[in-house]
Structure formats: structure tokens, C-alpha cells
C-alpha atoms as a PDB file:
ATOM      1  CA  UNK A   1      62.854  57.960 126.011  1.00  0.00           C
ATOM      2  CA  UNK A   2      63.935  58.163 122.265  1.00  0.00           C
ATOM      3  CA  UNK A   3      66.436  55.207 121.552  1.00  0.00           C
ATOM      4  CA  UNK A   4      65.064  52.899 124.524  1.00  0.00           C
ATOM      5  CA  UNK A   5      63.676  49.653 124.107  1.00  0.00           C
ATOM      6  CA  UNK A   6      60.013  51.030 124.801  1.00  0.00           C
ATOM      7  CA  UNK A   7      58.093  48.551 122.655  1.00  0.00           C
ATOM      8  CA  UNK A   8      55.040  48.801 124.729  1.00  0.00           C
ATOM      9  CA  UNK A   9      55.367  52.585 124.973  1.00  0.00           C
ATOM     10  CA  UNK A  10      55.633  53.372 121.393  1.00  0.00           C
ATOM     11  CA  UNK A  11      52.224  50.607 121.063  1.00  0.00           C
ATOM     12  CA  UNK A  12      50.527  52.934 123.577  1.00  0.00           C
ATOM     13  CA  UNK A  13      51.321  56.440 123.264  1.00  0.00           C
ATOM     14  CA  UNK A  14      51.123  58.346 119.836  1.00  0.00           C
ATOM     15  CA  UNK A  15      50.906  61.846 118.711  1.00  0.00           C
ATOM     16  CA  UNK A  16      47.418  63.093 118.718  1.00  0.00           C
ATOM     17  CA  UNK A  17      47.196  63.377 115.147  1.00  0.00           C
ATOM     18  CA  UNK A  18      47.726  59.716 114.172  1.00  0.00           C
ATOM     19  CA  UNK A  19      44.624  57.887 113.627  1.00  0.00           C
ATOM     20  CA  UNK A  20      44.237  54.637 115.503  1.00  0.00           C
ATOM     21  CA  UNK A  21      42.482  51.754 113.683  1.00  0.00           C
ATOM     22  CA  UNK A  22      42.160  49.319 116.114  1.00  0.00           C
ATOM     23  CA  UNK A  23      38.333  48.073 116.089  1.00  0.00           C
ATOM     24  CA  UNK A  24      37.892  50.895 112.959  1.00  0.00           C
ATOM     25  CA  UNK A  25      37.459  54.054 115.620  1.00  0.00           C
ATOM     26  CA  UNK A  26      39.784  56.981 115.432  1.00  0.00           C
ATOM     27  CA  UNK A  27      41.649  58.614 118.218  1.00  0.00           C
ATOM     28  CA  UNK A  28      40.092  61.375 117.030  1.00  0.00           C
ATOM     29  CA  UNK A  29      37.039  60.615 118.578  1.00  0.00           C
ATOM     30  CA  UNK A  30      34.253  62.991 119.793  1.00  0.00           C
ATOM     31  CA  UNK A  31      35.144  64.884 122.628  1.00  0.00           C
ATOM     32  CA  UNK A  32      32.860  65.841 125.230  1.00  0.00           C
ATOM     33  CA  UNK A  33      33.564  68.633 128.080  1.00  0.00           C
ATOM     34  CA  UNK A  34      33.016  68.110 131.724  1.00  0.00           C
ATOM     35  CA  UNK A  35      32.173  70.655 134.191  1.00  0.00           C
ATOM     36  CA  UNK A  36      34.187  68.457 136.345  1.00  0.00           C
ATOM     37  CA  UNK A  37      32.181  67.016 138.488  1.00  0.00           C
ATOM     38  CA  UNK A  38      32.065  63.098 138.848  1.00  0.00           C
ATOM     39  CA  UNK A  39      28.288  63.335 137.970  1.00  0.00           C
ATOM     40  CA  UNK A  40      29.302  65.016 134.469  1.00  0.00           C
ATOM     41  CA  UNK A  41      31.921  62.831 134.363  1.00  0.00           C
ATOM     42  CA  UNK A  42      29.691  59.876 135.005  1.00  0.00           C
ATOM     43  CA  UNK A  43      27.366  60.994 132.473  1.00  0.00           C
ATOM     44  CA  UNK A  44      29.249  62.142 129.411  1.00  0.00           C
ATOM     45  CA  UNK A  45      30.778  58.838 130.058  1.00  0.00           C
ATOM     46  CA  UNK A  46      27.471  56.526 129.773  1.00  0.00           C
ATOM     47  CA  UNK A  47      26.983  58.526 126.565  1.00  0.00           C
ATOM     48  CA  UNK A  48      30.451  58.193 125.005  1.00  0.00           C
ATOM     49  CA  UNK A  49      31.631  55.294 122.325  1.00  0.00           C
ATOM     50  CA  UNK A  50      35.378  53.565 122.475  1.00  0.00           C
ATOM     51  CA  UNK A  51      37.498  56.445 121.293  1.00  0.00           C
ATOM     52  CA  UNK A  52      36.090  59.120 122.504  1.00  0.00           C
ATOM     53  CA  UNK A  53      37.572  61.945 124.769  1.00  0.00           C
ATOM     54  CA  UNK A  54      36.312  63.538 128.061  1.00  0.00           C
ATOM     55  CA  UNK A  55      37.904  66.304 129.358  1.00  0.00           C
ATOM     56  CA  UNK A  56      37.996  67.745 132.737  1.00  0.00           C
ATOM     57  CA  UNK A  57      38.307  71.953 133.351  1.00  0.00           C
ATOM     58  CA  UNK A  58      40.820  73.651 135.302  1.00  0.00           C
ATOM     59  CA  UNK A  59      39.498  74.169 138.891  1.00  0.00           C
ATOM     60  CA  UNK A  60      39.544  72.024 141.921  1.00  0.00           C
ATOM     61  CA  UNK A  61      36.962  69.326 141.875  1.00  0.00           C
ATOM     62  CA  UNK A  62      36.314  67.039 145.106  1.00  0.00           C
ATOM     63  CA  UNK A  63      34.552  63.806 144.224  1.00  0.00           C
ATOM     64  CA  UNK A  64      32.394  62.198 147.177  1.00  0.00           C
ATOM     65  CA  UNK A  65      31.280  59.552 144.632  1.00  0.00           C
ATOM     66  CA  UNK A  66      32.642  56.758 142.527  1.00  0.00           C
ATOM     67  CA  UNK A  67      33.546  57.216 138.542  1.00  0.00           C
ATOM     68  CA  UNK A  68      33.178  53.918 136.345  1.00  0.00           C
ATOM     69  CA  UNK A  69      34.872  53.600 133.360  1.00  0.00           C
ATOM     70  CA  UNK A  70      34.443  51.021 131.655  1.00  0.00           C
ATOM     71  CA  UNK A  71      34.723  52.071 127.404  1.00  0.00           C
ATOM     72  CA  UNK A  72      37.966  52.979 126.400  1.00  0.00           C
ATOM     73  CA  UNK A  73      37.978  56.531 126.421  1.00  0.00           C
ATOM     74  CA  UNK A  74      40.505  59.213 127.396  1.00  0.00           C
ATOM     75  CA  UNK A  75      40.183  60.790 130.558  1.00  0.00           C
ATOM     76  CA  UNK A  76      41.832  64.494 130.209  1.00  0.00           C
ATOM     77  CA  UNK A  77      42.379  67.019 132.489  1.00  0.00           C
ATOM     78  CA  UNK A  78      43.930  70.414 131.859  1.00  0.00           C
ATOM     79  CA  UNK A  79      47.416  69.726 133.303  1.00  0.00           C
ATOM     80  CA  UNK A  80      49.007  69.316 136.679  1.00  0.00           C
ATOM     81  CA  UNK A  81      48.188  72.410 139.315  1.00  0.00           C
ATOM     82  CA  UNK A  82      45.297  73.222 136.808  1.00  0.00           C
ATOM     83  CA  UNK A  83      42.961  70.221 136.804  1.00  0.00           C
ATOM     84  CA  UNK A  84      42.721  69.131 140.518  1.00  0.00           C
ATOM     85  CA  UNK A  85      40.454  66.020 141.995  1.00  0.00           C
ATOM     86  CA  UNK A  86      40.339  65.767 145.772  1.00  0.00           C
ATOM     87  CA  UNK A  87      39.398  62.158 146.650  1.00  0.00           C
ATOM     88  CA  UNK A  88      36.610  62.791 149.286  1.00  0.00           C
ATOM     89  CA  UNK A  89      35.329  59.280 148.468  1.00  0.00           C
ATOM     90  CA  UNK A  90      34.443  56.539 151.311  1.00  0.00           C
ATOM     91  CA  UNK A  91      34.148  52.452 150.848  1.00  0.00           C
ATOM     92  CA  UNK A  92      34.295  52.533 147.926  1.00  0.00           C
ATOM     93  CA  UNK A  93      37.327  53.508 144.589  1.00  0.00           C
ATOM     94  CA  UNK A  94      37.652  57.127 143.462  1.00  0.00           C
ATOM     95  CA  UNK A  95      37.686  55.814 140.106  1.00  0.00           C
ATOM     96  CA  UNK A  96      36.961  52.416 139.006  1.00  0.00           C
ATOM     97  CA  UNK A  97      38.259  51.285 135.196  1.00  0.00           C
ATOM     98  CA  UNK A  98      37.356  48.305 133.112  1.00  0.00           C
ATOM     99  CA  UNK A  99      39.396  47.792 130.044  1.00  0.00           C
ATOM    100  CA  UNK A 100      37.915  47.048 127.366  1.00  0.00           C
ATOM    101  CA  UNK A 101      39.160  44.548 124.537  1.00  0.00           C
ATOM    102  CA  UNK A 102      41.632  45.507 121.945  1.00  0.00           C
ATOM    103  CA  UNK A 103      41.310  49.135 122.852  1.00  0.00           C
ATOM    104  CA  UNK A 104      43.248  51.476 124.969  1.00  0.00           C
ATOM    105  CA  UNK A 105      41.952  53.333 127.930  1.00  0.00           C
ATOM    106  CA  UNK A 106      44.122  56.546 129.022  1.00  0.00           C
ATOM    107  CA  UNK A 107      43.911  58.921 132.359  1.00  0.00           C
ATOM    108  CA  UNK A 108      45.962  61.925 131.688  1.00  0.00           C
ATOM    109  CA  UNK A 109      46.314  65.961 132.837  1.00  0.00           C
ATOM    110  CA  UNK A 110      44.791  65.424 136.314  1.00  0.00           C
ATOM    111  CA  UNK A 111      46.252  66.489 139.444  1.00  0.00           C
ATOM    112  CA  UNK A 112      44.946  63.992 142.224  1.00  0.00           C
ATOM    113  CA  UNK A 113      44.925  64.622 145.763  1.00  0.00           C
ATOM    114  CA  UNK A 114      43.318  63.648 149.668  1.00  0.00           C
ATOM    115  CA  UNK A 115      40.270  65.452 149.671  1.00  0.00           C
ATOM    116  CA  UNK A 116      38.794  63.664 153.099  1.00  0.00           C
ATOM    117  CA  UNK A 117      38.803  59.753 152.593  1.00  0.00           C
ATOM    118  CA  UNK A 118      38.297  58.727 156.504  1.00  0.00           C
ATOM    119  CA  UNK A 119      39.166  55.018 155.942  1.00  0.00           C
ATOM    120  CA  UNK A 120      42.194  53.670 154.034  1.00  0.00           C
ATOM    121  CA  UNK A 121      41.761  52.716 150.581  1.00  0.00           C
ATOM    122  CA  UNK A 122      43.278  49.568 150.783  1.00  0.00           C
ATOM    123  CA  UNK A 123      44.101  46.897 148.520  1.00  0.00           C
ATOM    124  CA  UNK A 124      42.884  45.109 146.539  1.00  0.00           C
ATOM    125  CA  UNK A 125      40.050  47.478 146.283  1.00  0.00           C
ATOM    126  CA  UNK A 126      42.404  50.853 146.131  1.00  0.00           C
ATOM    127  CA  UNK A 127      41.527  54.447 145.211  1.00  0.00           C
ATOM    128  CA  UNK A 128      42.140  54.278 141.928  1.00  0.00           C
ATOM    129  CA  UNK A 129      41.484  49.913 140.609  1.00  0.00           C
ATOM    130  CA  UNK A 130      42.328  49.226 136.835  1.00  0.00           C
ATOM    131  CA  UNK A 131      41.042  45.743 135.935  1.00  0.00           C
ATOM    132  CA  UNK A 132      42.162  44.316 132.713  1.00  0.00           C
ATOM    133  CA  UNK A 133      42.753  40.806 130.436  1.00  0.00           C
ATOM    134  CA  UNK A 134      46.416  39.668 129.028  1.00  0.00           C
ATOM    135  CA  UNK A 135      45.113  37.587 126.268  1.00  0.00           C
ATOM    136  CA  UNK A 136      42.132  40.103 124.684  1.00  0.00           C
ATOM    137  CA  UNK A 137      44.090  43.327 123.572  1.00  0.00           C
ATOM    138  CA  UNK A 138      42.913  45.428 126.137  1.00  0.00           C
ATOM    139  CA  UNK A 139      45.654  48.218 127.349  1.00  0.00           C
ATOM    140  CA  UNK A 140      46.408  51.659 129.958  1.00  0.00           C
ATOM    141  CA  UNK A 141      48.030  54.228 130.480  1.00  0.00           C
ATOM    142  CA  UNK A 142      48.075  56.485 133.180  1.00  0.00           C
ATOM    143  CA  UNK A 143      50.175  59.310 132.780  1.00  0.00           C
ATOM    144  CA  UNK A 144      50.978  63.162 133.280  1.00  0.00           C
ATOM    145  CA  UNK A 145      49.549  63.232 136.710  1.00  0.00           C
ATOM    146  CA  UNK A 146      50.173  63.947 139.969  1.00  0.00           C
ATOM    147  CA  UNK A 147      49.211  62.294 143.136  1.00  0.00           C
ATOM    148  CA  UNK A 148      49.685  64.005 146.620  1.00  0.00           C
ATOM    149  CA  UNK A 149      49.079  61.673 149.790  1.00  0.00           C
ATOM    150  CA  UNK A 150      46.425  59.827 148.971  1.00  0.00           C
ATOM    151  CA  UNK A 151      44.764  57.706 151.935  1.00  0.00           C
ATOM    152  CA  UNK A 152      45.444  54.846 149.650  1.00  0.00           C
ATOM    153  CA  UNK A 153      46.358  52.933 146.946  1.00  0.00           C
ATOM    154  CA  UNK A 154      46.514  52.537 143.038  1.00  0.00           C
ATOM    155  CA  UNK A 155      45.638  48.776 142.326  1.00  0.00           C
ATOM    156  CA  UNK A 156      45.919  47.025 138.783  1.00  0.00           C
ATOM    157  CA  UNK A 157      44.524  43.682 137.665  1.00  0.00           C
ATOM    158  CA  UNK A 158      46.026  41.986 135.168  1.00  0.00           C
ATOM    159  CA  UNK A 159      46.744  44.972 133.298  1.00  0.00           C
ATOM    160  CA  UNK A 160      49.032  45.516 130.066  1.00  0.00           C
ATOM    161  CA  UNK A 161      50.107  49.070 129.971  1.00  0.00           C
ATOM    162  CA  UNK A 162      52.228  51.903 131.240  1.00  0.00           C
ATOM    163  CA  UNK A 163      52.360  54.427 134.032  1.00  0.00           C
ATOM    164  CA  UNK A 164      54.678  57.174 132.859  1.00  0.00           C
ATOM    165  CA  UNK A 165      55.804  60.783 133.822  1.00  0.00           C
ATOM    166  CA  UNK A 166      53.925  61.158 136.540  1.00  0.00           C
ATOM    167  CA  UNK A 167      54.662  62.631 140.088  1.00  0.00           C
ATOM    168  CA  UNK A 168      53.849  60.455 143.640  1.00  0.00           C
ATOM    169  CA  UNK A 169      54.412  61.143 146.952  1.00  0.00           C
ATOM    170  CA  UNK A 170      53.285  59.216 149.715  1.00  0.00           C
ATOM    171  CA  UNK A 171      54.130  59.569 153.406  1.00  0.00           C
ATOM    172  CA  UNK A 172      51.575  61.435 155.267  1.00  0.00           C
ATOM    173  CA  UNK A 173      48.970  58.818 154.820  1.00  0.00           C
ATOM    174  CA  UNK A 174      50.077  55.747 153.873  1.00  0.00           C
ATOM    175  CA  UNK A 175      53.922  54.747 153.035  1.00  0.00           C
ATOM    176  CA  UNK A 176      53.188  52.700 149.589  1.00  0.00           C
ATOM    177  CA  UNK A 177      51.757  53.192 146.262  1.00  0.00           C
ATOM    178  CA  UNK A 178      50.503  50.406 143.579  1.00  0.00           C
ATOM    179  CA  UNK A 179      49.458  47.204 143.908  1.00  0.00           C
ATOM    180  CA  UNK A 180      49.887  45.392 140.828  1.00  0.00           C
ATOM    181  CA  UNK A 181      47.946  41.618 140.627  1.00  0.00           C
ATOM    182  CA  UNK A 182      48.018  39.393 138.168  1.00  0.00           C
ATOM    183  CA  UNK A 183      45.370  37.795 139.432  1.00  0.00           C
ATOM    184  CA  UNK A 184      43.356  36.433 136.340  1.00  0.00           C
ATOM    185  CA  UNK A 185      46.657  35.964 133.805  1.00  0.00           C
ATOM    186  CA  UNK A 186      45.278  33.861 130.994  1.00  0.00           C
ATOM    187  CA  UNK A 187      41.491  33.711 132.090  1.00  0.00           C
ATOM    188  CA  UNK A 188      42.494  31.780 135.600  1.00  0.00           C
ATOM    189  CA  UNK A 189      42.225  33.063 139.980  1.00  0.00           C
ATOM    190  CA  UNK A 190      44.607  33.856 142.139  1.00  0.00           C
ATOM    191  CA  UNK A 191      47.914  33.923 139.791  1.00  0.00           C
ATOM    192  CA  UNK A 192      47.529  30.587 138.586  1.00  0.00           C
ATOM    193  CA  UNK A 193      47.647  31.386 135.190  1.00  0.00           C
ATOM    194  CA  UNK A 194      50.599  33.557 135.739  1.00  0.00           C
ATOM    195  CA  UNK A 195      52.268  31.198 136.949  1.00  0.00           C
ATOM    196  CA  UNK A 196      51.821  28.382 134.315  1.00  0.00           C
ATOM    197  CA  UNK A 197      53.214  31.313 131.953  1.00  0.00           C
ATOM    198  CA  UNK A 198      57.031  31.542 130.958  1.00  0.00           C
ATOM    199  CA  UNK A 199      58.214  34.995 132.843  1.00  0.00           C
ATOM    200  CA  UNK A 200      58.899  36.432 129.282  1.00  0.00           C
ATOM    201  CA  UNK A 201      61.548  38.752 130.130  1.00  0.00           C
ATOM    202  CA  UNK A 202      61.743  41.289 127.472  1.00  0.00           C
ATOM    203  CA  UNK A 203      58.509  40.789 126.078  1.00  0.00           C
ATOM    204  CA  UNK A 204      55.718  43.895 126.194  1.00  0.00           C
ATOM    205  CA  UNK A 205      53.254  41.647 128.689  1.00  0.00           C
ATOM    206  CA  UNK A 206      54.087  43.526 131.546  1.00  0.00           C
ATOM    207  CA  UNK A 207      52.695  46.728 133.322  1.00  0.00           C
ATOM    208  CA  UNK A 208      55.841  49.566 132.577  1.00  0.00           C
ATOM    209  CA  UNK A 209      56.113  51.535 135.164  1.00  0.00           C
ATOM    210  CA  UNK A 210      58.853  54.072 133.804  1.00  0.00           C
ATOM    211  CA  UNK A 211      59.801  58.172 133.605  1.00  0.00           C
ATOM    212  CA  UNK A 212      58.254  58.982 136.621  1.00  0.00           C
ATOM    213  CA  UNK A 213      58.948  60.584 140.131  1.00  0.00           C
ATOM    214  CA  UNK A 214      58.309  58.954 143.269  1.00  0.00           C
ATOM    215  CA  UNK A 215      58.636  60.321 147.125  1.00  0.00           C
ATOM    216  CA  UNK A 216      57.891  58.819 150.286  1.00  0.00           C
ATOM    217  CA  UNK A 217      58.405  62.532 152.267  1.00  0.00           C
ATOM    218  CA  UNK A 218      58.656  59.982 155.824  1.00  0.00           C
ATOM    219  CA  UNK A 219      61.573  61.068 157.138  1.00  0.00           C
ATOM    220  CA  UNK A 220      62.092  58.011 159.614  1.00  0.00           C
ATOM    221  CA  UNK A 221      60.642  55.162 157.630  1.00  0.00           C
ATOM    222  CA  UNK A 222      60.820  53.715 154.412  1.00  0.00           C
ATOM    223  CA  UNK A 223      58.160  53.151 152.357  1.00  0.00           C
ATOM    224  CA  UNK A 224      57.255  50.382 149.267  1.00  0.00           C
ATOM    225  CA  UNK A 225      56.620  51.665 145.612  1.00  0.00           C
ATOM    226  CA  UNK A 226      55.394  48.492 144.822  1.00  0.00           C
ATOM    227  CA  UNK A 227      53.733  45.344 146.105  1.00  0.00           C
ATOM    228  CA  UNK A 228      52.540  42.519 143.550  1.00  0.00           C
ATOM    229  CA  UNK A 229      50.464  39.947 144.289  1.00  0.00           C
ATOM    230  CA  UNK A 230      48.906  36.881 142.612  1.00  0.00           C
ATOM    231  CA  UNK A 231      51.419  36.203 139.598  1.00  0.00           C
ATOM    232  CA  UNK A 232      51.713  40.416 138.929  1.00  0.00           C
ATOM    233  CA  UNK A 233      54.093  40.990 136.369  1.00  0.00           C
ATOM    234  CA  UNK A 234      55.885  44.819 136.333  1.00  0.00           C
ATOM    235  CA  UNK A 235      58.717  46.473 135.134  1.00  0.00           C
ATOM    236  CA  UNK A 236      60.045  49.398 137.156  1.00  0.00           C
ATOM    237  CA  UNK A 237      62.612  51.642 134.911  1.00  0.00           C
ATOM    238  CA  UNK A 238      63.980  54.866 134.244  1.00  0.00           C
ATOM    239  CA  UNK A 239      62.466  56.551 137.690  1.00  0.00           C
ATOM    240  CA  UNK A 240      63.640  58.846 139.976  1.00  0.00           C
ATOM    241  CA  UNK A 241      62.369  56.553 143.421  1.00  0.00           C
ATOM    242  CA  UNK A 242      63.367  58.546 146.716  1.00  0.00           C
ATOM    243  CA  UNK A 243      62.828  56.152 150.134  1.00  0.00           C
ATOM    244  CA  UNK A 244      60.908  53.958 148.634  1.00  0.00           C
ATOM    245  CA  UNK A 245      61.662  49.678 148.087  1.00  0.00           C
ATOM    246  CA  UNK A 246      60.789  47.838 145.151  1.00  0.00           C
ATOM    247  CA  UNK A 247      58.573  44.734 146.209  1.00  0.00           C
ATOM    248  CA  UNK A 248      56.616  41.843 146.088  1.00  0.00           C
ATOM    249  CA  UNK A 249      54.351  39.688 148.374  1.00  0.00           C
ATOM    250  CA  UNK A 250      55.080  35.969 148.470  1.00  0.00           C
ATOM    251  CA  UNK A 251      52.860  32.896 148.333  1.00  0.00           C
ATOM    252  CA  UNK A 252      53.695  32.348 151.874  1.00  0.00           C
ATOM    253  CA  UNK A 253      51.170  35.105 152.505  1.00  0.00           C
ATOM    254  CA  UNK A 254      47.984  34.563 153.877  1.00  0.00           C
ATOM    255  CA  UNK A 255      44.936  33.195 151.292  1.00  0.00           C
ATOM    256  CA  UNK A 256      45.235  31.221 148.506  1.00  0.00           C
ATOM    257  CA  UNK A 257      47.035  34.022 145.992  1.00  0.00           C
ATOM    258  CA  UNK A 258      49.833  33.359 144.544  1.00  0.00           C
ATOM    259  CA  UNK A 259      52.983  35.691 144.917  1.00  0.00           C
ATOM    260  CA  UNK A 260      53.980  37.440 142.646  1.00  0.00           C
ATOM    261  CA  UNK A 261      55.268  36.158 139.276  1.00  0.00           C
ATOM    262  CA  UNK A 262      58.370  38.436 137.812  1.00  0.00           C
ATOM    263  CA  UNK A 263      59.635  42.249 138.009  1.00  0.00           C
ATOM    264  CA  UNK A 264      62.285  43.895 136.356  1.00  0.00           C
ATOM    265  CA  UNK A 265      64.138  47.075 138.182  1.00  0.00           C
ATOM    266  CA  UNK A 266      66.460  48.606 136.315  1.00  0.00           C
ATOM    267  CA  UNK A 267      68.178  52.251 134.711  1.00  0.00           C
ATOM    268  CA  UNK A 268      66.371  54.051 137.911  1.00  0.00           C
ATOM    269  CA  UNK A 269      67.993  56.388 140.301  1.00  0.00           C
ATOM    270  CA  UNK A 270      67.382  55.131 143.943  1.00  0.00           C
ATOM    271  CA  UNK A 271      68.145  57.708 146.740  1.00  0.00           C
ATOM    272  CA  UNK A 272      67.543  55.736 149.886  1.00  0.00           C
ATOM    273  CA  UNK A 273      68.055  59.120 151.590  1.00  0.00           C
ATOM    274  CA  UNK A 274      70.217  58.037 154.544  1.00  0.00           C
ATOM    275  CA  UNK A 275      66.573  56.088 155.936  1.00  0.00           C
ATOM    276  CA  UNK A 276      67.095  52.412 154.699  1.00  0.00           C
ATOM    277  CA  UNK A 277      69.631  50.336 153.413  1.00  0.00           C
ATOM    278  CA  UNK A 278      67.353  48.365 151.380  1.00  0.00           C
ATOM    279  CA  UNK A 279      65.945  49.252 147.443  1.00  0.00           C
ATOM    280  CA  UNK A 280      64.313  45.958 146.571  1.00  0.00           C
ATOM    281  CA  UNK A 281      62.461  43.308 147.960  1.00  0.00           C
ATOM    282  CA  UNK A 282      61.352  39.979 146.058  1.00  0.00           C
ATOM    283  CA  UNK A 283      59.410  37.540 148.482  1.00  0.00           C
ATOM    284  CA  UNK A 284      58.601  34.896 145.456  1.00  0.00           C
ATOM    285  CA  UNK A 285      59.076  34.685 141.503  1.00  0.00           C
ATOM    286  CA  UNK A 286      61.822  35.933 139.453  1.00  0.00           C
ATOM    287  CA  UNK A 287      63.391  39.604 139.723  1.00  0.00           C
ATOM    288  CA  UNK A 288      65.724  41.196 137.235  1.00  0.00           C
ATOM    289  CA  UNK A 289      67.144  44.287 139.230  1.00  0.00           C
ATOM    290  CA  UNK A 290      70.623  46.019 137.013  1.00  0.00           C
ATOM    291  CA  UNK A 291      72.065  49.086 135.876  1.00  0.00           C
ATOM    292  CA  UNK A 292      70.592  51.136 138.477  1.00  0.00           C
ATOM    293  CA  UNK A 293      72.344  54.139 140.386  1.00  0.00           C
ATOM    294  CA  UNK A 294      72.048  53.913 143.994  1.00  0.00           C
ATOM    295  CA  UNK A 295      72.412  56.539 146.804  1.00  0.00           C
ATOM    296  CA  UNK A 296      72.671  56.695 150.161  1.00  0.00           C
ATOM    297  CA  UNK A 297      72.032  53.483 151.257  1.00  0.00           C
ATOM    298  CA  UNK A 298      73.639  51.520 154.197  1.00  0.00           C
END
């Protein structure tokens, strides 16, 4: 990524020896050591401060209930194929995350996979549901994982971050990944506030989706990589995407959200693997889709 444009990339991700003085903490925050179960999780959590670190073991871990995050601390496994979380969760999210102003909260090192979720995890709840603020400071970033046919989705909220360098693949389950909303841009419901906004092209107010792998192992059908709602606002670059469309819902949907607001595509490599002919989708709001490489589509 050296060279690139990657203004909210370089505001997010640092080496680990830079201090961060946002709010006076350090990065180098106290770190605390799972045993990897949710409970420990749960619990070194309720203990920790903003900054702090806590890391999960290599093993295989399934969780049957719900983390909460909600202090901006790093979530760290041990690396993909050594830190492994089967989702074996029902109703309700795997993991649930809060963002918390003017701070950055990070999920890294953690393999994720089904581990016996009976009902889907649909949206907007998800499996994994980031809720966050575009006006207070608050960021993400999910990256370094892997996720393996989950029986449901990622879902952000009005989140200011980046998912890079990880792995998806989607199929077996279900046949699409994140649902990005943008649901309370500038303090308002249902996209309003999005929507009121300027689409700011260019600017670093957008959730970066970028560096990353994505699958959809169906053989017959395609599947969606993305579907924003309520005024989301995403940018999609610099992925390999295999069988999967780049999307949007409209406001012609059903309920009073709004669709969603603006997207940019672009620099990714889109194998449509002789399944579809399609590799985006925009159903309401502005779409920027260029200098992309395209394969067997048609």
C-alpha cells in the first residue's frame, strides 16, 4: 500500500512502537492475556482502560455467548490457523463493539469460523455489529483475519475505519458479507443525516474496505460483498473479489431507511468466474466504480 492515497489507513494503523496521544493514553497500553474464552474475554475487558490490549491464545475457542466491547481496546489473537473462534452463538452477535470517542478500537490475529449458529445472523443485527459516530472521533479496524462461512453477517453503523488484509469466504451458508449503514450520520435515523451530507468523494469519512480477499466458493450463484443501507458510505479498493457484486439497497426498499448514500469501487481485481455477468450494483446514491480489472464476466 506504500505510495497510495491511504489517508485513513496511515490515521489508523501504525507501528507498534509509536505512541498514540489521542485522549493522553499510549498504544502501549497494559496488556492482559486471555485464556480464550469469551468469559475471560468478557472479563479482562470490564477491567481494561482505552488503550489497552487483550490477547487471545492459540487454540480453538467456540463462543456460545456474546462479547461486548465497548472501550477502545485491541482485540489480538495469535494469527490466522493459530487463534481460532467458532461462532456457536444463537439470537444474539458473536461480538458486539461500541466505539468509543476519539479513540480507535482494533480486532486483529483471529481466525473466525461457523461453530453451530442454528439461525442466520442477519442484518442489521449480524455476527459480528460495529456501531460507531462520524462527527466524535471514534474509529476501526478490523484486520488480519479470517472468516470461513459464517451463518451470517458483519454489520457496521456509521463507522469510520478500515477492514484490511483479511480473508472471506462465503457460500456454504449465506452468499454475502457486510452490511454497512449509515444509519445515524451526523447524530440523525435512518440515513437522514447522510443524506443532507455532501458525498465527499476523496475525503477519509468513509469505511475502507481495501487489501483483502474475498470468495463466494457457490459455484452456481453469485453472491454480494456488500449491501449498504441507510445513507452507508464505503469504499471498496485494492481487493481480490471472486463471484461476488458490489452493492447497495435503495430507498425503494421496504421501511423508512434510506438507501444508501455513496461507494467507491475501484483498483480491485474482479473474477466473476464464468457465474455472473454482473460486478456492481447501485440501487440509490452516487457510485464511483474505475480502474478495476475484470474477468470472466458475460
Amino acid at each position: 500500500m506504500k505510495g497510495r492515497n491511504m489517508g485513513i489507513y496511515h490515521a489508523l494503523c501504525r507501528s507498534a512502537i509509536v505512541i498514540w496521544i489521542w485522549n493522553g493514553f499510549s498504544a502501549l497500553g497494559t496488556v492482559y492475556h486471555s485464556d480464550g474464552s469469551a468469559a475471560s474475554v468478557q472479563g479482562l475487558h470490564n477491567a481494561a482502560l482505552n488503550g489497552d490490549t487483550i490477547t487471545i491464545p492459540a487454540g480453538t475457542f467456540n463462543w456460545a455467548t456474546k462479547v461486548t466491547i465497548s472501550k477502545s481496546i485491541t482485540l489480538q489473537g495469535a494469527g490466522v490457523g493459530n487463534t481460532i473462534i467458532k461462532d456457536a452463538v444463537n439470537g444474539t452477535q458473536l461480538i458486539q463493539v461500541g466505539l468509543v470517542a476519539n479513540n480507535l478500537t482494533r480486532i486483529t490475529g483471529i481466525e473466525f469460523q461457523n461453530g453451530g449458529r442454528t439461525s442466520v445472523g442477519a442484518a442489521p443485527g449480524g455476527i459480528i455489529r460495529v456501531d460507531g459516530s462520524n462527527t466524535n472521533g471514534s474509529q476501526f479496524r478490523f484486520d488480519h483475519c479470517k472468516w470461513t462461512d459464517l451463518n451470517g453477517y458483519f454489520v457496521t453503523n456509521t463507522v469510520i475505519g478500515v477492514i484490511d488484509h483479511n480473508t472471506v469466504t462465503v457460500g456454504n451458508k449465506v452468499l454475502e458479507w457486510i452490511y454497512p449503514y449509515g444509519s445515524n450520520w451526523n447524530g440523525r435515523t435512518y440515513g437522514d443525516g447522510s443524506w443532507t451530507d455532501p458525498a465527499n468523494y476523496g475525503s477519509p469519512l468513509f469505511l475502507f474496505i481495501e487489501d483483502n480477499t474475498f470468495t463466494n466458493t457457490r459455484t452456481t450463484v453469485q453472491g454480494t460483498l456488500t449491501d449498504g443501507f441507510n445513507g452507508a458510505r464505503f469504499v471498496v479498493r485494492h481487493n481480490v473479489i471472486n463471484n461476488l457484486v458490489i452493492g447497495n439497497h435503495g430507498t425503494e426498499s421496504p421501511g423508512r431507511g434510506r438507501s444508501s448514500r455513496a461507494y467507491e469501487a475501484y483498483n480491485n481485481q474482479i473474477d466473476c468466474q464464468n457465474v455472473n455477468r454482473y460486478v456492481s450494483g447501485n440501487r440509490g446514491g452516487g457510485e464511483l466504480f474505475h480502474d478495476n480489472t475484470i474477468r470472466n464476466c458475460g
